[in-house]
C-alpha atoms as a PDB file:
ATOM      1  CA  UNK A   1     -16.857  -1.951  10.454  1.00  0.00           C
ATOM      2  CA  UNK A   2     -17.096  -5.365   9.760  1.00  0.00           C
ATOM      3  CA  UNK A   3     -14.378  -7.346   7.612  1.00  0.00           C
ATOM      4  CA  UNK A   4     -17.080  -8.437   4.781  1.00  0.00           C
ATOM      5  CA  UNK A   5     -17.597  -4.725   4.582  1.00  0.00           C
ATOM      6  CA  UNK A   6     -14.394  -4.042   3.860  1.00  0.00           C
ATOM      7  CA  UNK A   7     -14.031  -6.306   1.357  1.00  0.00           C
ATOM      8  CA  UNK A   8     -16.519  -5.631  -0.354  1.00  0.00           C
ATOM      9  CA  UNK A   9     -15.760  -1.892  -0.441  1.00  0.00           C
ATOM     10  CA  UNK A  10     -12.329  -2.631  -0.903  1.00  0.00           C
ATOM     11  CA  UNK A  11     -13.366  -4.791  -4.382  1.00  0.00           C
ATOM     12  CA  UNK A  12     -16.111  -2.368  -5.466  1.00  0.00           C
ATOM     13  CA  UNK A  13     -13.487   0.298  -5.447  1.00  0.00           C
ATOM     14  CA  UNK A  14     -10.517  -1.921  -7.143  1.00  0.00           C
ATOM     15  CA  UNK A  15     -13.243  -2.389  -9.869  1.00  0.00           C
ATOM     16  CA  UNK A  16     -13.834   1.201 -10.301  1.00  0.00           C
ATOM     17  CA  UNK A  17     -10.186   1.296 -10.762  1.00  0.00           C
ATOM     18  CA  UNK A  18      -9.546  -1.191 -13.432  1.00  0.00           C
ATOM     19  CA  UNK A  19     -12.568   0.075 -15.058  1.00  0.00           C
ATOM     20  CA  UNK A  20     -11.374   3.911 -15.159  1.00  0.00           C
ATOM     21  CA  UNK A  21      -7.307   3.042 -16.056  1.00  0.00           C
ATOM     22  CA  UNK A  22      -8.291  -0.107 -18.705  1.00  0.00           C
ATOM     23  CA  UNK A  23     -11.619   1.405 -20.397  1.00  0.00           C
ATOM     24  CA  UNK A  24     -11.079   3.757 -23.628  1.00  0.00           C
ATOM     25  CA  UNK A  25     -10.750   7.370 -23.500  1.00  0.00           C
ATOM     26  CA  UNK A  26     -14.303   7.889 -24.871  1.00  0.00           C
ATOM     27  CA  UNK A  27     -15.737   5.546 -21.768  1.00  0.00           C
ATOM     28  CA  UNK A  28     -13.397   6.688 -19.130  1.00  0.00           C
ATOM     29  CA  UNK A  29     -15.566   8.589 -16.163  1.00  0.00           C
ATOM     30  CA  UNK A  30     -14.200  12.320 -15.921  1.00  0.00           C
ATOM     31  CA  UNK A  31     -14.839  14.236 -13.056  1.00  0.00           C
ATOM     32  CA  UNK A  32     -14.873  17.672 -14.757  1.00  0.00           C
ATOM     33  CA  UNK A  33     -15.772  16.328 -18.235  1.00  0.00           C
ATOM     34  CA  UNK A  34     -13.032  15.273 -20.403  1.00  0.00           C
ATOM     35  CA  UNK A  35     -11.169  18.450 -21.187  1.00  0.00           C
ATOM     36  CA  UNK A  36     -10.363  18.649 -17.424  1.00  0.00           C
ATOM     37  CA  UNK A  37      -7.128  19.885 -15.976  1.00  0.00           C
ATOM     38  CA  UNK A  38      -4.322  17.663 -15.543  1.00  0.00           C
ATOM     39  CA  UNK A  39      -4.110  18.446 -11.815  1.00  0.00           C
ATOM     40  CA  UNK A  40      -7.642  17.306 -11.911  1.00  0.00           C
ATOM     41  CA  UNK A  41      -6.385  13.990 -12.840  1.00  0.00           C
ATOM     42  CA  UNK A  42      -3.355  13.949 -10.393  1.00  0.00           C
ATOM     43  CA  UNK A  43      -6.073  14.523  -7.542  1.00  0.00           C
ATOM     44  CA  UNK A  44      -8.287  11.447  -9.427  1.00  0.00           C
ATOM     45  CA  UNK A  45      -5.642   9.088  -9.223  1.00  0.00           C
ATOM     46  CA  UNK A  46      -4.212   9.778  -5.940  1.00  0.00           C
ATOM     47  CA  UNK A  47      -7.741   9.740  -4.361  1.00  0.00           C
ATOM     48  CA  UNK A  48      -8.374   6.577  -5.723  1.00  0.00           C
ATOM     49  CA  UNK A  49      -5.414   4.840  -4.927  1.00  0.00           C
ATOM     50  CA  UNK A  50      -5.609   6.483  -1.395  1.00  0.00           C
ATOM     51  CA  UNK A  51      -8.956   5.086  -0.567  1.00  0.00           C
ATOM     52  CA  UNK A  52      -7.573   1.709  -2.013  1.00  0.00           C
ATOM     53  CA  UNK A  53      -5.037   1.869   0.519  1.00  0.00           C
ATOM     54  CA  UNK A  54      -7.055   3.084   2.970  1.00  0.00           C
ATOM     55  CA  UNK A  55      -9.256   0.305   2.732  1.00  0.00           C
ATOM     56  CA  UNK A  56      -6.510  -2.722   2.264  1.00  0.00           C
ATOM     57  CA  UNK A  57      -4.785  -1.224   5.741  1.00  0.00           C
ATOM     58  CA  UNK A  58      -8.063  -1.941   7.361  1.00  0.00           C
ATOM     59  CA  UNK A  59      -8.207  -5.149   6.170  1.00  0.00           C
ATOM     60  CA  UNK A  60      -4.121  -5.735   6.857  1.00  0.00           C
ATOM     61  CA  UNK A  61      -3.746  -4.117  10.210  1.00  0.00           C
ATOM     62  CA  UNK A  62      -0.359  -3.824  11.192  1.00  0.00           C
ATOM     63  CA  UNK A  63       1.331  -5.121   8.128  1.00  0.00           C
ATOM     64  CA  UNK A  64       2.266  -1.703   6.637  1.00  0.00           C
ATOM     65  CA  UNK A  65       4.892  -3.021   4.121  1.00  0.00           C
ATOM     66  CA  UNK A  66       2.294  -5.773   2.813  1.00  0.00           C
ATOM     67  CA  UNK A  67      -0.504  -3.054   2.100  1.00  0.00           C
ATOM     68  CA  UNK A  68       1.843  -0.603   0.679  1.00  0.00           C
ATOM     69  CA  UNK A  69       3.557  -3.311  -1.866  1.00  0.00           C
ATOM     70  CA  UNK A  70      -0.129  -4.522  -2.809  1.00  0.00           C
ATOM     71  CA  UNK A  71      -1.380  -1.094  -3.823  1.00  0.00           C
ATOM     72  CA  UNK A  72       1.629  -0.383  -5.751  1.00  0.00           C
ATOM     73  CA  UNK A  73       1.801  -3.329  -7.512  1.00  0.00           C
ATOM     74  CA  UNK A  74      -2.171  -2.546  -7.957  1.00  0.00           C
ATOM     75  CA  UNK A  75      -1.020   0.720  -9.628  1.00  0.00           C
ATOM     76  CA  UNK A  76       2.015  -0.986 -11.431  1.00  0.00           C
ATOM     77  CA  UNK A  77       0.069  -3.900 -13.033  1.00  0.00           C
ATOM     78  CA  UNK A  78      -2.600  -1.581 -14.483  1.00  0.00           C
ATOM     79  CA  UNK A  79      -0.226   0.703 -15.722  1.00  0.00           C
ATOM     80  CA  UNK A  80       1.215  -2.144 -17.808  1.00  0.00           C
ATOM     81  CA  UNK A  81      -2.158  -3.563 -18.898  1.00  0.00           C
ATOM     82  CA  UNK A  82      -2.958   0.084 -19.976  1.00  0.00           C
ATOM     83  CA  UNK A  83       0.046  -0.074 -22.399  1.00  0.00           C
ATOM     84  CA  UNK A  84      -2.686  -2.593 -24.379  1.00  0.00           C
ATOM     85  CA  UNK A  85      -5.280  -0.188 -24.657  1.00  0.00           C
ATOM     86  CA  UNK A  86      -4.761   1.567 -28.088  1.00  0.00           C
ATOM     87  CA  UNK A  87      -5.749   4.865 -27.198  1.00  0.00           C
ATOM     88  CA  UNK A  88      -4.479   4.888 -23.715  1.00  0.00           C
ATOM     89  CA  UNK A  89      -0.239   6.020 -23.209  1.00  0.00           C
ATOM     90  CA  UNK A  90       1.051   4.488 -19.713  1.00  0.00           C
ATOM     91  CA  UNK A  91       3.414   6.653 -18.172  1.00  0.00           C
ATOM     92  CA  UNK A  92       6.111   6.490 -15.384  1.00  0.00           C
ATOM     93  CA  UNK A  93       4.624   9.360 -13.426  1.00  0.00           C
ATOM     94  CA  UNK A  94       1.308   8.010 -13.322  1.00  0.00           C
ATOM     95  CA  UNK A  95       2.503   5.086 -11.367  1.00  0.00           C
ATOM     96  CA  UNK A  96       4.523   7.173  -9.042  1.00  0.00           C
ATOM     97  CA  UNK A  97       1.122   9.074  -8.767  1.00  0.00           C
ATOM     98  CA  UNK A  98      -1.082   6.545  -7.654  1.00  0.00           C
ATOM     99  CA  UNK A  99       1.531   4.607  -5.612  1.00  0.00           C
ATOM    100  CA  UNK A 100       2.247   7.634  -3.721  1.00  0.00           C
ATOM    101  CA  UNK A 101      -1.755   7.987  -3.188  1.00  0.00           C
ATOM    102  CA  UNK A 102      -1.981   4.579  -2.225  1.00  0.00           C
ATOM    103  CA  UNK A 103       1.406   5.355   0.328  1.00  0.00           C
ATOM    104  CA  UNK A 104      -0.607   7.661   2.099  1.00  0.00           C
ATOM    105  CA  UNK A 105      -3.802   6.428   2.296  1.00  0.00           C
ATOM    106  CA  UNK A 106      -2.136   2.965   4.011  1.00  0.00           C
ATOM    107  CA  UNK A 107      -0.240   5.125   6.045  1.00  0.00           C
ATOM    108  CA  UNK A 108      -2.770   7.186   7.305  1.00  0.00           C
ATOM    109  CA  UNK A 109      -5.439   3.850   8.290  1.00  0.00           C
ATOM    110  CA  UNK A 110      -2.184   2.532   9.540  1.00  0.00           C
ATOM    111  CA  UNK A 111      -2.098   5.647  11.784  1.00  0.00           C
ATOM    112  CA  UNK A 112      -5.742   5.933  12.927  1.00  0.00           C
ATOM    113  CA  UNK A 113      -5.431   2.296  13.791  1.00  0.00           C
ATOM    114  CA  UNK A 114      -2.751   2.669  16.360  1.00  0.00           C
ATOM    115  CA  UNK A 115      -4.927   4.964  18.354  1.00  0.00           C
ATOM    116  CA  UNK A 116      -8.140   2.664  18.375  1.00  0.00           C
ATOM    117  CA  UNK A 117      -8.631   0.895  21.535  1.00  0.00           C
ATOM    118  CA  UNK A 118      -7.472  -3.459  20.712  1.00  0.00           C
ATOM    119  CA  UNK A 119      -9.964  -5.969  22.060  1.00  0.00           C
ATOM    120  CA  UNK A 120      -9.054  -7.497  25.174  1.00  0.00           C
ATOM    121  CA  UNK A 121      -7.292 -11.113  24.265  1.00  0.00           C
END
């Protein structure tokens, strides 16, 4: 894949992020409708934050602790701004949610890149 494409599909899903943790309750896109299950929203946010990472691991090949620290401070920083939305609560676990989601999606890239043949230098 190219690198525009991943940053481009990298930003498109960073937007879809902002726009599902910072938007109000009553806008806020539910998978199963919004009286879902909360381990519906565990698997949400760790998806999300898993293809983030996913994606930023592509784009940072071989700098593990750089793509990891970016997604969790991805997940951290929203958190925070959430705290400003009235009718949205911030919580510790949700960051340890996403983070770990974001973990293992840089992880795994991080993985599937170390058994992709390099170019020749």
């Amino acid at each position: 894949m190219r690198r525009n494409h991943l940053i481009t599909a990298a930003g498109i899903c960073l937007a879809l992020i902002v726009y599902a943790t910072l938007a109000r309750l009553a806008g806020r896109p539910a998978l199963m409708g919004h009286s879902e299950a909360y381990w519906i929203v565990v698997i949400e946010r760790f998806s999300a934050y898993g293809l983030l990472g996913f994606l930023l691991a592509f784009l940072l090949p071989g700098r593990l602790a750089l793509a990891c620290s970016l997604v969790i401070a991805v997940a951290t920083g929203l958190e925070i701004l959430q705290a400003l939305t009235p009718d949205r609560d911030p919580g510790f676990l949700d960051v340890l949610q996403k983070a770990a989601g974001g973990t293992v999606g840089v992880v795994l890239a991080q993985t599937i890149l170390a058994f992709l043949p390099r170019p020749p230098a």
